[in-house]
Protein backbone atom coordinates (compact mmCIF):
# COMPACT_ATOMS: atom_id res chain seq x y z
CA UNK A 1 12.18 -10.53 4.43
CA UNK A 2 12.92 -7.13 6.12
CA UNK A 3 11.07 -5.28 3.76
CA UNK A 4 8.39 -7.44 4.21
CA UNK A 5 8.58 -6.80 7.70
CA UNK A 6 8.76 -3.09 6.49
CA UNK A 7 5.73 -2.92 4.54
CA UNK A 8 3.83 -4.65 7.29
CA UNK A 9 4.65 -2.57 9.93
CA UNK A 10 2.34 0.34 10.90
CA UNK A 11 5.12 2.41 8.65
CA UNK A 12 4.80 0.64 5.71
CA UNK A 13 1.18 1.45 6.17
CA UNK A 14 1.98 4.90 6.36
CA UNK A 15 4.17 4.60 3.43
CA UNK A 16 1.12 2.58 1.61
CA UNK A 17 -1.25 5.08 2.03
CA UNK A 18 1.39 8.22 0.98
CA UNK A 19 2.76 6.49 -2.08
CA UNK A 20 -1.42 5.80 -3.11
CA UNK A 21 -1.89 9.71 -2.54
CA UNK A 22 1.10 10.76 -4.70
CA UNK A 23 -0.15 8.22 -7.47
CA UNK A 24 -3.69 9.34 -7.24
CA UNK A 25 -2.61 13.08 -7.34
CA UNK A 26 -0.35 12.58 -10.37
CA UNK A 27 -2.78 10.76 -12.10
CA UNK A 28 -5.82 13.45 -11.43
CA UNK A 29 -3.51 16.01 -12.47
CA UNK A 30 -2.01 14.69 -15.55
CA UNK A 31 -5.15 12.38 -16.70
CA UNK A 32 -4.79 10.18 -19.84
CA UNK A 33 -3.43 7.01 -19.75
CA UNK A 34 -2.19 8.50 -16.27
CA UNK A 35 -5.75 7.93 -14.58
CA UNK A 36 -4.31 4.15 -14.67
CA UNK A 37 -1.91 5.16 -12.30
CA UNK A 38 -4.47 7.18 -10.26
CA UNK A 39 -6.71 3.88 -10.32
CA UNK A 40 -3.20 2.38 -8.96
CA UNK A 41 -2.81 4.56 -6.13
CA UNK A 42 -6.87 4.62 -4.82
CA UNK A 43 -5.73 0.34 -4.20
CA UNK A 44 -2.54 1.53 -2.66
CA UNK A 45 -4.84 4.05 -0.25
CA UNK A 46 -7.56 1.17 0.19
CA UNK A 47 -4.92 -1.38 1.00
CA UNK A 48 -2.65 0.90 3.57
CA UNK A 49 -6.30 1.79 5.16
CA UNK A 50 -7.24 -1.84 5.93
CA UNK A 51 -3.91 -3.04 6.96
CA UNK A 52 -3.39 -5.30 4.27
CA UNK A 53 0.06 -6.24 2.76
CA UNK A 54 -0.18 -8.61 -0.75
CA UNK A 55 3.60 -9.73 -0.27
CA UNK A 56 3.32 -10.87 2.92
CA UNK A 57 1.94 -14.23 2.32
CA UNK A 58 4.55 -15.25 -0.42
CA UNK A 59 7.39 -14.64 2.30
CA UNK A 60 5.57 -16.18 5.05
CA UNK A 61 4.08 -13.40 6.53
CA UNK A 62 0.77 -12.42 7.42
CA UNK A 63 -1.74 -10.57 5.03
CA UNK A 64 -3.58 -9.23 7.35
CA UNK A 65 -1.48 -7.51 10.09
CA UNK A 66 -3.01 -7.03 13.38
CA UNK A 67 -1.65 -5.71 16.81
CA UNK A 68 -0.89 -8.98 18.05
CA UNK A 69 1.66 -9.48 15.44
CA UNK A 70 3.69 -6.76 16.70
C-alpha cells in the first residue's frame, strides 16, 4: 500500500511525469519497435499531468488524487 501511497502523492506525480519523459526520449531517439515505448511514456506524461494513478483503485485508493486527500 505504501507505494500506492507513493505513486499518489504529488511525488509520484513527479516521478510519473519523469519516467514518461525518459521513455518518450528513448523511444524518439532509438525509433523502431522502440516508438512503442515512446507511445508508453506520452500515457505516463498524460497521466502524471492529470493526477491520475491506475493502481490506486485496486488497493483502495483513489484514482483521482486531489488536495483534499492529502
Amino acid at each position: 500500500m505504501t507505494a500506492v501511497r507513493l505513486l499518489s502523492s504529488g511525488v509520484g506525480r513527479g516521478v510519473r511525469i519523469v519516467v514518461g519523459l525518459v521513455l518518450l526520449g528513448v523511444g524518439l531517439i532509438y525509433g523502431g519497435w522502440l516508438l512503442l515505448v515512446g507511445a508508453l511514456g506520452v500515457v505516463f506524461i498524460v497521466l502524471g499531468a492529470a493526477n491520475i494513478c491506475l493502481l490506486g483503485p485496486l488497493f483502495g485508493a483513489p484514482l483521482v488524487r486531489t488536495r483534499a486527500h492529502h
